[in-house]
Every structure is written in structure tokens, then in C-alpha cells.
N, C-alpha and C. Protein backbone atom coordinates (compact mmCIF):
# COMPACT_ATOMS: atom_id res chain seq x y z
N UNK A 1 -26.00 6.97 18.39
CA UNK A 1 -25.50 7.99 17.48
C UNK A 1 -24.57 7.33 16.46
N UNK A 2 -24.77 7.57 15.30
CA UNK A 2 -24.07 6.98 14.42
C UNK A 2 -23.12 8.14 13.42
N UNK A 3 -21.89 7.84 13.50
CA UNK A 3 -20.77 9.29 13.82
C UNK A 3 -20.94 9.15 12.07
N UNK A 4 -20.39 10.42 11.82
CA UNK A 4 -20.36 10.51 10.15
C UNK A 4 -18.94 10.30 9.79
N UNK A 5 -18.42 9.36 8.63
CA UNK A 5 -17.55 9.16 7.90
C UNK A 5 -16.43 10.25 8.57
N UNK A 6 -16.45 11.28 8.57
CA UNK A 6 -14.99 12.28 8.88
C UNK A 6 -14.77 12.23 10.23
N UNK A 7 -16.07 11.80 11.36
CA UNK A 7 -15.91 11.63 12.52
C UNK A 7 -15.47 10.17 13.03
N UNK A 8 -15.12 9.39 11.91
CA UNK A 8 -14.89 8.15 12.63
C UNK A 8 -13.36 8.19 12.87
N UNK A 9 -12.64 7.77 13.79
CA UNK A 9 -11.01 7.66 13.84
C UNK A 9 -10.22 7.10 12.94
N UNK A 10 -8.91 7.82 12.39
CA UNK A 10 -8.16 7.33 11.47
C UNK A 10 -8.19 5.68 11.51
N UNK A 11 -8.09 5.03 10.93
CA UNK A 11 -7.32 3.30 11.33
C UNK A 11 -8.93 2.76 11.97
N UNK A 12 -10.01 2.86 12.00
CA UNK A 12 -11.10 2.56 12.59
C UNK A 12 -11.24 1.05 12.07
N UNK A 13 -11.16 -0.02 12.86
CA UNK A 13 -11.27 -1.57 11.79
C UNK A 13 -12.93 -1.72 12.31
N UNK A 14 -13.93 -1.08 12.94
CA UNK A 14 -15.41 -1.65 13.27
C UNK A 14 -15.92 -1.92 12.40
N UNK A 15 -15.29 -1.46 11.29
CA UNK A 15 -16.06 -1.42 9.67
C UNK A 15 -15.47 -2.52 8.68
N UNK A 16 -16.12 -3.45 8.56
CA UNK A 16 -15.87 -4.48 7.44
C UNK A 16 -15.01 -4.09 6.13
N UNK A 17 -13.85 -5.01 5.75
CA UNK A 17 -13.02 -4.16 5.16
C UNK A 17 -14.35 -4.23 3.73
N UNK A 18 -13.63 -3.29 2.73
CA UNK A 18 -14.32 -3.37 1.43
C UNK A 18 -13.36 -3.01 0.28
N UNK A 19 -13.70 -3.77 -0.12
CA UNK A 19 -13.05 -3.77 -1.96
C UNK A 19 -13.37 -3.34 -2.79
N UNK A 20 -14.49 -2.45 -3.13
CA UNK A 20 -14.87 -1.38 -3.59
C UNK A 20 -13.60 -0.55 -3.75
N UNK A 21 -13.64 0.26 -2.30
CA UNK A 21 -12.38 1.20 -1.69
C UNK A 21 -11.38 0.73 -1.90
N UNK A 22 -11.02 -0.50 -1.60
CA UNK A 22 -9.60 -1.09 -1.81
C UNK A 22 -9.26 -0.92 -3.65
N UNK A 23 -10.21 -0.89 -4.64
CA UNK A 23 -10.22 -0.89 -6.34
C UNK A 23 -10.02 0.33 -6.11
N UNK A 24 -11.05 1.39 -5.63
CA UNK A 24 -10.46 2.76 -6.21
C UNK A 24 -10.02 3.73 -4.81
N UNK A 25 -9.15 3.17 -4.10
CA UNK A 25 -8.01 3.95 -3.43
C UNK A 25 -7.38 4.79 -3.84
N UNK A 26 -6.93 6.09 -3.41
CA UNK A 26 -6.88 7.11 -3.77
C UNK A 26 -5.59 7.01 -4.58
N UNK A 27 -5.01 7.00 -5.38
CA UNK A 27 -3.09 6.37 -5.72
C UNK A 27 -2.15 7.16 -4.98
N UNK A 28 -2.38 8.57 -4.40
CA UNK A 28 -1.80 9.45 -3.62
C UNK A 28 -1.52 8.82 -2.36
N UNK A 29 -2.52 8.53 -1.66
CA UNK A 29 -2.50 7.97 -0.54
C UNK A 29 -1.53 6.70 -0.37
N UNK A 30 -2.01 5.65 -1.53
CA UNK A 30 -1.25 4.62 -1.37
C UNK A 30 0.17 4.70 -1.99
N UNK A 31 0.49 6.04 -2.67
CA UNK A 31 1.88 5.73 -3.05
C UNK A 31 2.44 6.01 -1.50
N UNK A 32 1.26 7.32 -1.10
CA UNK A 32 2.29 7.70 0.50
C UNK A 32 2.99 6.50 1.49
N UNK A 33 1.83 5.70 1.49
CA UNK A 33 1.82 4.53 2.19
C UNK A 33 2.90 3.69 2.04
N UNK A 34 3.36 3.98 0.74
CA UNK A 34 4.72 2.83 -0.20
C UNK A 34 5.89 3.74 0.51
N UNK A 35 6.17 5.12 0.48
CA UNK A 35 6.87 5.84 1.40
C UNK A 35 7.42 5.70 2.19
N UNK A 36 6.38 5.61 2.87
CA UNK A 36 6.25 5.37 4.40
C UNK A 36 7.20 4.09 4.84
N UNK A 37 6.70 2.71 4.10
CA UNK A 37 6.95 1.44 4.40
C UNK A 37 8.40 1.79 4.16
N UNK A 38 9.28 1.90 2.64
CA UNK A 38 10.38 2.15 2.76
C UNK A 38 11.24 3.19 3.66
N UNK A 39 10.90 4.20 3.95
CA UNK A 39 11.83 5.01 4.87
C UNK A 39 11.48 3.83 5.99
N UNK A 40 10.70 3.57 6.71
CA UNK A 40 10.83 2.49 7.94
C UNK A 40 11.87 1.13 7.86
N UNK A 41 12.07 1.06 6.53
CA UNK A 41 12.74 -0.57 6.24
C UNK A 41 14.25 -0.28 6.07
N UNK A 42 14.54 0.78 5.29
CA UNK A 42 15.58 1.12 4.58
C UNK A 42 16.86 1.51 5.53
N UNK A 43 16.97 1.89 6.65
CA UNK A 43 18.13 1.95 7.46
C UNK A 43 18.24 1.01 8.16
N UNK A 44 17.30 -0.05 8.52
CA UNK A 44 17.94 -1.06 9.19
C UNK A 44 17.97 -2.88 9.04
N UNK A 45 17.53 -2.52 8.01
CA UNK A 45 17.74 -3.79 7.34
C UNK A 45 18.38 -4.27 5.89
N UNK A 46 18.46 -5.10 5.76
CA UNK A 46 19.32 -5.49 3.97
C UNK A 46 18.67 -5.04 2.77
N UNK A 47 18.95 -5.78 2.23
CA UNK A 47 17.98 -5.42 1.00
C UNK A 47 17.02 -6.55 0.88
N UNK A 48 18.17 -7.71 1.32
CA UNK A 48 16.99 -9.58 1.09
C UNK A 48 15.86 -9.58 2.19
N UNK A 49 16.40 -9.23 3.50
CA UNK A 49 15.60 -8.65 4.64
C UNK A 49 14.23 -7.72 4.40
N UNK A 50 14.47 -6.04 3.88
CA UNK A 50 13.21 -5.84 3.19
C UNK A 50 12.44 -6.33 2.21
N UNK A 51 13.02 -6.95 1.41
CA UNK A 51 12.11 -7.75 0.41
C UNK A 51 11.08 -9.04 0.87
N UNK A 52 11.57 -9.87 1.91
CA UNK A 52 11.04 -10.63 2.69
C UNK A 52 10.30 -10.20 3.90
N UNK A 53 10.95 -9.08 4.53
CA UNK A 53 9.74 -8.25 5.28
C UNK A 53 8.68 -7.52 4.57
N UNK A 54 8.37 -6.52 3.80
CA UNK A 54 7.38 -6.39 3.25
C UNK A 54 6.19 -7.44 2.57
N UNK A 55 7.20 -8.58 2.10
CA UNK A 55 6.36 -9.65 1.56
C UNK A 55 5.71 -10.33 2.83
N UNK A 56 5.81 -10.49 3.93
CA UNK A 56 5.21 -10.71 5.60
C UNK A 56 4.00 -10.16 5.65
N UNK A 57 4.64 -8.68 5.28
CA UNK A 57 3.94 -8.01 5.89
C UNK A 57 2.43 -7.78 5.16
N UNK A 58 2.70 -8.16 3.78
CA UNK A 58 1.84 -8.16 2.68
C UNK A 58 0.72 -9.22 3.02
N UNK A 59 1.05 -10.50 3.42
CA UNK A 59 0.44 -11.69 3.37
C UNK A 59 -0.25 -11.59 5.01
N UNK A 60 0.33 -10.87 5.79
CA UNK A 60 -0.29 -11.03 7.14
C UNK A 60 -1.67 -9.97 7.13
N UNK A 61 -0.91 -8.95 6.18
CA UNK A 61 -2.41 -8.07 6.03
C UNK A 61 -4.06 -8.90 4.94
N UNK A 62 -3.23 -9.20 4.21
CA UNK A 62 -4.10 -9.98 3.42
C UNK A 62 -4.96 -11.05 4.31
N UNK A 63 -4.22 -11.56 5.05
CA UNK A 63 -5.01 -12.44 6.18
C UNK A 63 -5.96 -11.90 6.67
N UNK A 64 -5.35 -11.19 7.83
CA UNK A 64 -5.76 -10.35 8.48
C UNK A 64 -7.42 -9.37 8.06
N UNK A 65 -7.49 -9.36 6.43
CA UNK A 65 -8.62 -8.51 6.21
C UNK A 65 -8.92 -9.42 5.40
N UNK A 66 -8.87 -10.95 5.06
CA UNK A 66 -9.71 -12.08 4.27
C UNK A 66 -9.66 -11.26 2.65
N UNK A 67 -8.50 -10.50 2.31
CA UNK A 67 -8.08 -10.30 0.77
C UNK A 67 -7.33 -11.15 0.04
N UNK A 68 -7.86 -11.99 -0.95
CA UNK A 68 -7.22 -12.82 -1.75
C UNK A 68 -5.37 -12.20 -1.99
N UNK A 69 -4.74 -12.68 -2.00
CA UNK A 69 -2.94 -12.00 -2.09
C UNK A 69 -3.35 -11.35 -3.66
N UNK A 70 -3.46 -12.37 -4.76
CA UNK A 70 -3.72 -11.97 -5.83
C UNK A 70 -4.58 -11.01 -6.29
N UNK A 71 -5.73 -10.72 -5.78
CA UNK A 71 -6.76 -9.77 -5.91
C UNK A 71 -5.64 -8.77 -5.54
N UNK A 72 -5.31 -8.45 -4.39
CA UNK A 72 -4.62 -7.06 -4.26
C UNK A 72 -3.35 -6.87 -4.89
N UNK A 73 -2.44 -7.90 -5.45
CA UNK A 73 -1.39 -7.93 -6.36
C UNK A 73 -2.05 -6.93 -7.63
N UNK A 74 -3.37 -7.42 -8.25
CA UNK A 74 -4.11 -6.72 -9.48
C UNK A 74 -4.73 -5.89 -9.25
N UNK A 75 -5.53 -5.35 -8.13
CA UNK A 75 -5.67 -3.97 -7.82
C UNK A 75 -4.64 -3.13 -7.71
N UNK A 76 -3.37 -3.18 -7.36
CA UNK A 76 -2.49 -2.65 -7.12
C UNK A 76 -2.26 -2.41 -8.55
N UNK A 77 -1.33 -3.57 -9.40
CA UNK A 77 -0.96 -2.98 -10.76
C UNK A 77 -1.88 -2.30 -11.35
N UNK A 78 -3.05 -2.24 -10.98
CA UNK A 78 -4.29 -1.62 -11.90
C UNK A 78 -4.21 -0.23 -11.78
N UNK A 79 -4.13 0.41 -10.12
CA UNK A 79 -3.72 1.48 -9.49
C UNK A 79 -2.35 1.65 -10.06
N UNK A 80 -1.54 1.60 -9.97
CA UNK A 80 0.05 2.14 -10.39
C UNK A 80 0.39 2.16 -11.96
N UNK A 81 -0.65 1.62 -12.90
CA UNK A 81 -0.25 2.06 -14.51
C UNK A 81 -1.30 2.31 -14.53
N UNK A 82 -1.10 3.09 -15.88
CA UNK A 82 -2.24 3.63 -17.07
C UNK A 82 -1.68 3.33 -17.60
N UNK A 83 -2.93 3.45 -19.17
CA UNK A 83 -2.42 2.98 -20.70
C UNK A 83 -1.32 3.34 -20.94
N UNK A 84 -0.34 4.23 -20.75
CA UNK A 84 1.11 4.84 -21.27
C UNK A 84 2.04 4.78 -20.15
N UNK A 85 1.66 4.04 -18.87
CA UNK A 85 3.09 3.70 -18.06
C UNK A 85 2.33 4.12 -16.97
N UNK A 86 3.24 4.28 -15.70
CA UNK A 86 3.74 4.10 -14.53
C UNK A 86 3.20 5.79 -14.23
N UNK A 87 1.95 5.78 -13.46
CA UNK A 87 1.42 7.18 -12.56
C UNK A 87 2.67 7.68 -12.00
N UNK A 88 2.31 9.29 -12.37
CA UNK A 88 3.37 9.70 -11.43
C UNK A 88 3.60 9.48 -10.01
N UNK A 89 2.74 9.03 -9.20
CA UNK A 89 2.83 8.98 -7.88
C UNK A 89 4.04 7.70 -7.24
N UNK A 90 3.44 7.02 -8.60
CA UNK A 90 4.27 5.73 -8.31
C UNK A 90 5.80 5.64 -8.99
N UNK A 91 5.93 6.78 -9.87
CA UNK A 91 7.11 6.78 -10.49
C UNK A 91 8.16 7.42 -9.65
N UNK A 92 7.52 8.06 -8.74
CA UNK A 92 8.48 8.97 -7.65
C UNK A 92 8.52 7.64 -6.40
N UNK A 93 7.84 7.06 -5.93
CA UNK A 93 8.08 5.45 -5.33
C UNK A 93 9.52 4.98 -6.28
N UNK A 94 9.47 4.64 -7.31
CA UNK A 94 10.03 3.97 -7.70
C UNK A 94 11.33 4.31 -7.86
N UNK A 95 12.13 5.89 -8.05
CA UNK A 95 12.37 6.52 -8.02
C UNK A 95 13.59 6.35 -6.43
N UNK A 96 12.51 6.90 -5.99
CA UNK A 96 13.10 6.80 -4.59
C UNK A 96 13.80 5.21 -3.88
N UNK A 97 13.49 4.48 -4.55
CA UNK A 97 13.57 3.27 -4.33
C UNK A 97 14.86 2.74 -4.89
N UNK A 98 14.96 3.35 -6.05
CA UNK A 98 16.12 3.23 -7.16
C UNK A 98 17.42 4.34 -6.72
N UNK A 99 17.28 5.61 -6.33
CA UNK A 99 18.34 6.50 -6.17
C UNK A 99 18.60 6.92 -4.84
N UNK A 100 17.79 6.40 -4.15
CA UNK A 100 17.69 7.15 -2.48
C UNK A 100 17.72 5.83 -1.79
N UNK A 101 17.15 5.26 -1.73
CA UNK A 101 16.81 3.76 -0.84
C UNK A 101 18.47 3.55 -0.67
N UNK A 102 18.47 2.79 0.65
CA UNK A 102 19.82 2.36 1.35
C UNK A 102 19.88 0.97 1.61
């Protein structure tokens, strides 16, 4: 039986990563994801500490799924601007990062 896309489990790795998906990721999702990472970092560590943990954490995933660092450095900026600036999704990241972050 071969389960359909909504039946497979969140986080499912049986599936070869793809870069397709990784180019057009939803920006919602991945700003959530940027969220996420900071509320987890932000009460218990520094500031030099998160900056060097996320960057870990960046390069171990990149390993981990055989993604060039740079390829996803430029998918990313590709995802977070348009021609006239900074998506809203990512401006509220940034945002939060700037007035809330600890």
C-alpha cells in the first residue's frame, strides 16, 4: 500500500530530500520555522551562543540532507525578498528578532 502524501507522518525522512520543495517552500511555513528556532534559543543562551548555534545547526542539516550550505543560503534569500523588500512573513521574523528577542 502506498499511503497518499497527507497520510504520510509529519517529519517522514523515507523520502529523498528534494529541492524542488526546498525552492518553493511555502514562506509561511518557513518563517514559522525561524520562530520557532528563536523562541527555543532566546532564553537560554547569549547572543554569540545563538548565532553560533543556529549556524551548527544550519551546517549539520545541510549535511545531513547532502544540501550545498550555499544553495540553501540562495534559496532562502530568494524566499524572504521580492522585488520591493523583505515578505511580510519575514519582516515579522525580523521584527521579533529586533524588539522581542532576549
Amino acid at each position: 500500500m502506498n499511503p497518499s502524501r497527507k497520510d504520510v507522518p509529519f517529519g517522514d525522512r523515507s523520502r529523498p530530500f528534494d529541492r524542488d520543495r526546498m525552492n518553493q517552500a511555502p514562506a509561511r511555513k518557513v518563517a514559522s520555522a525561524a520562530m520557532t528556532v528563536i523562541d527555543a534559543l532566546q532564553l537560554r543562551f547569549t547572543s554569540e551562543q545563538q548565532v553560533l548555534g543556529t549556524a551548527a545547526v544550519f551546517l549539520i542539516l545541510c549535511e545531513r540532507f547532502g544540501v550545498e550550505p550555499q544553495d540553501a543560503f540562495t534559496a532562502t534569500k530568494n524566499l524572504m525578498n521580492t522585488v520591493t523588500g523583505k515578505r511580510a512573513e519575514f519582516e515579522a521574523v525580523a521584527d521579533y528578532a529586533r524588539f522581542d528577542m532576549r
